[in-house]
Each structure stands twice: as C-alpha cells, then as structure tokens.
Protein backbone atom coordinates (compact mmCIF):
# COMPACT_ATOMS: atom_id res chain seq x y z
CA UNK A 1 125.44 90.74 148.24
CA UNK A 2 128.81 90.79 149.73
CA UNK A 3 131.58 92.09 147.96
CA UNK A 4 135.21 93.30 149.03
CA UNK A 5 134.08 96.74 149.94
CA UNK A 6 130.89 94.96 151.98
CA UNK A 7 133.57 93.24 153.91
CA UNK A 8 135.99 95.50 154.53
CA UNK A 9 133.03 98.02 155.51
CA UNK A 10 131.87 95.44 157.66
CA UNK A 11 135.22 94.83 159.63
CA UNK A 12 135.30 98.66 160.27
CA UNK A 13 131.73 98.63 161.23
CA UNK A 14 132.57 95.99 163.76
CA UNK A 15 135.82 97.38 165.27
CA UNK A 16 133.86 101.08 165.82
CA UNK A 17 130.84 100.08 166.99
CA UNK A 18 130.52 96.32 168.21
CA UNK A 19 129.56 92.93 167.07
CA UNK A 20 126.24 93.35 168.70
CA UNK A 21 125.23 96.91 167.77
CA UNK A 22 125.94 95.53 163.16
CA UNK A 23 124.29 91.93 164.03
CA UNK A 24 120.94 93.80 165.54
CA UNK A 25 121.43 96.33 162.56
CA UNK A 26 121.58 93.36 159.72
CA UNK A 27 119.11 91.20 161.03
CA UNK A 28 116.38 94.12 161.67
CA UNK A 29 116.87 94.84 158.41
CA UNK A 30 114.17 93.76 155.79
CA UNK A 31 113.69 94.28 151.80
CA UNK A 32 112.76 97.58 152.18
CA UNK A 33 115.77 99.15 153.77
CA UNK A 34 118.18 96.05 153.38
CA UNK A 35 119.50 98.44 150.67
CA UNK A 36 120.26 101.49 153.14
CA UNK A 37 122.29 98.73 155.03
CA UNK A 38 124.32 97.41 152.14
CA UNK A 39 124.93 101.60 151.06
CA UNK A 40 126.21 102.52 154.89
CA UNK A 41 128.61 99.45 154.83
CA UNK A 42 130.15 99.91 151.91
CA UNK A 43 130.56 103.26 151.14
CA UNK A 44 130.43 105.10 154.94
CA UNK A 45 132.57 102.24 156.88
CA UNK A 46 134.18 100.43 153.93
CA UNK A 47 135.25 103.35 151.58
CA UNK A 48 135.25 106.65 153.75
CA UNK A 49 136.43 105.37 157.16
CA UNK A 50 139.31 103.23 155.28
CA UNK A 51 140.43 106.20 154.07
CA UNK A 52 143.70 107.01 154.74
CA UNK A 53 143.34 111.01 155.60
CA UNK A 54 142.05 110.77 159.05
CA UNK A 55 142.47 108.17 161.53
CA UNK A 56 139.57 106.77 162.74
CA UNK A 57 139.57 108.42 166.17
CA UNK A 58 139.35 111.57 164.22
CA UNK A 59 136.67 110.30 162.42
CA UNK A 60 134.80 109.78 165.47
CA UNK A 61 135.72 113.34 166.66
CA UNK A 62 134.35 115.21 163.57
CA UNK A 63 131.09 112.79 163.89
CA UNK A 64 130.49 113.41 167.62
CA UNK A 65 130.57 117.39 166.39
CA UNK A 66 128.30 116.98 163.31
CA UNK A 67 125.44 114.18 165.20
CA UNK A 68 125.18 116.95 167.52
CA UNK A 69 125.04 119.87 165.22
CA UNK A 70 122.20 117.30 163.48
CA UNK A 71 120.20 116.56 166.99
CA UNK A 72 121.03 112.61 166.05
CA UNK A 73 120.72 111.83 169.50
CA UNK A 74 120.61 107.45 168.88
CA UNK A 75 123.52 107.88 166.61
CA UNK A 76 125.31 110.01 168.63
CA UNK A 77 124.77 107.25 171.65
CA UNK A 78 126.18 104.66 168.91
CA UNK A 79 129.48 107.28 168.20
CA UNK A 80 130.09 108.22 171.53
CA UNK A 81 130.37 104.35 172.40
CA UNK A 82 132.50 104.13 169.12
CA UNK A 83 134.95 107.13 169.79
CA UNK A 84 135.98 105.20 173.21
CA UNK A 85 136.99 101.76 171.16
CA UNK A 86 138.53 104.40 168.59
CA UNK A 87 140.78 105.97 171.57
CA UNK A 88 138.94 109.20 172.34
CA UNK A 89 138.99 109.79 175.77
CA UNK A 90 136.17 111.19 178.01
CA UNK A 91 138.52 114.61 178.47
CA UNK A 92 138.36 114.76 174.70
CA UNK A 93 134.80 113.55 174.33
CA UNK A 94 133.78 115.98 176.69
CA UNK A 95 135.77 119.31 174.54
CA UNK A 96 134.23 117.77 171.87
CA UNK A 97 130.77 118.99 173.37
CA UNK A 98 131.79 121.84 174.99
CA UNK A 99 132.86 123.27 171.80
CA UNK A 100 129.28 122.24 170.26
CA UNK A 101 128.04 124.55 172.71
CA UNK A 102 129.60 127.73 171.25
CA UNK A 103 129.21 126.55 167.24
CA UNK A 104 125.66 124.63 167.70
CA UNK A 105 124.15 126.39 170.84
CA UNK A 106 123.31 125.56 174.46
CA UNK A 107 120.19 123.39 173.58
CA UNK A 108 122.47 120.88 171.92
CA UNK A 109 125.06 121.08 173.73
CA UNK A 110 123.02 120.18 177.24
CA UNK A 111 121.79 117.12 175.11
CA UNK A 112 124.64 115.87 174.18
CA UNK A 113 126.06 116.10 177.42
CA UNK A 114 122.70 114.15 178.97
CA UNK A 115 123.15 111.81 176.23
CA UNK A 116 127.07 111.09 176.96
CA UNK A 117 126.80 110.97 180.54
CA UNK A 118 123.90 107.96 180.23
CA UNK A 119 126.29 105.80 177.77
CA UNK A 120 129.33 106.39 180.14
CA UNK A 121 126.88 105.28 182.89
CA UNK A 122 125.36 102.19 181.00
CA UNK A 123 129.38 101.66 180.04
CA UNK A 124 130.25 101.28 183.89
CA UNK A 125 127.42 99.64 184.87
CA UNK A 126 128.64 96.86 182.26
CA UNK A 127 131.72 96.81 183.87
C-alpha cells in the first residue's frame, strides 16, 4: 500500500542507505513481516527522519550511539554505511565509538570498532 508517507519514507530510505540495501529489504519481505516493512518506511524514514529537528547526519550520529548501546551489530553495519552518504566522517564516526566506550563499556565499544573497520574495508575494496 503506498501512500505519501510510504514514499517519502522510501526516498529517505534510499538516500541513507542505498538502492540495493531497500530493494533486498522489500523483496525478502513476505506476508508475515511485509507489515514491519510498510511500519519502518513510513513512520522511522518517512515521518521521524523528515523531521525537521535534526539533520539527518545527526540522525545517523545518535543511531551509531544507540545500535551500539543495543549490540545491533547488522544494523549498525547498515548505519555506519548510511552516516558516510549522510556526511559523517570517519574522524567523527570513530568519536562516535570512542565515546560508546565510556557510556556502553569496552565490550561494545571493541565491536563496534571491528564492525566499522570491516565496512570501511568492504567500502574501499568497492572502490
């Protein structure tokens, strides 16, 4: 069911974290979670990351900090990538996790760092 919110969320979905990374999403999906699919679109990329209190490479500051604070390790992956489109550099991306390491502990903050280091990798390796 597509809507205005569906495609606005799905523009912002796009633009953050690729054409590839929503097509696999949508066409994975099935009847049973088609419905967490349509929720995310609309409401976390078309409603909350439209909003116009934070820009969206803040957006993808705070959610770096919380996906590691949550051990979300594939959706942290997906962010990571995201924060780069959204202007984030790898200074900032890496006193993002640094500061994880004081508020979340050690533990998550060595993950996160494993985790960003193999999408910059697989990032240069596309290059």
């Amino acid at each position: 069911m597509t809507d205005e919110l569906w495609e606005k969320g799905l523009a912002t979905r796009r633009a953050v974290v690729g054409d590839d990374y929503v097509e696999k999403s949508l066409a994975e999906a099935d009847d049973f979670n088609m419905v967490l699919q349509e929720y995310i679109t609309r409401y976390a990329w078309g409603d909350i990351w439209n909003r116009e209190g934070l820009a969206r490479r803040d957006r993808s500051i705070l959610n770096i900090g919380m996906l590691v604070a949550l051990n979300r390790p594939a959706e942290l992956k997906l962010h990571l990538r995201g924060a780069l489109r959204n202007g984030v550099t790898l200074e900032e991306i890496r006193e993002c996790l640094l500061q994880t390491a004081v508020y979340c502990g050690a533990p998550a903050a060595l993950d996160a760092f494993r985790i960003a280091r193999e999408v910059f990798e697989a990032l240069e390796a596309k290059e």
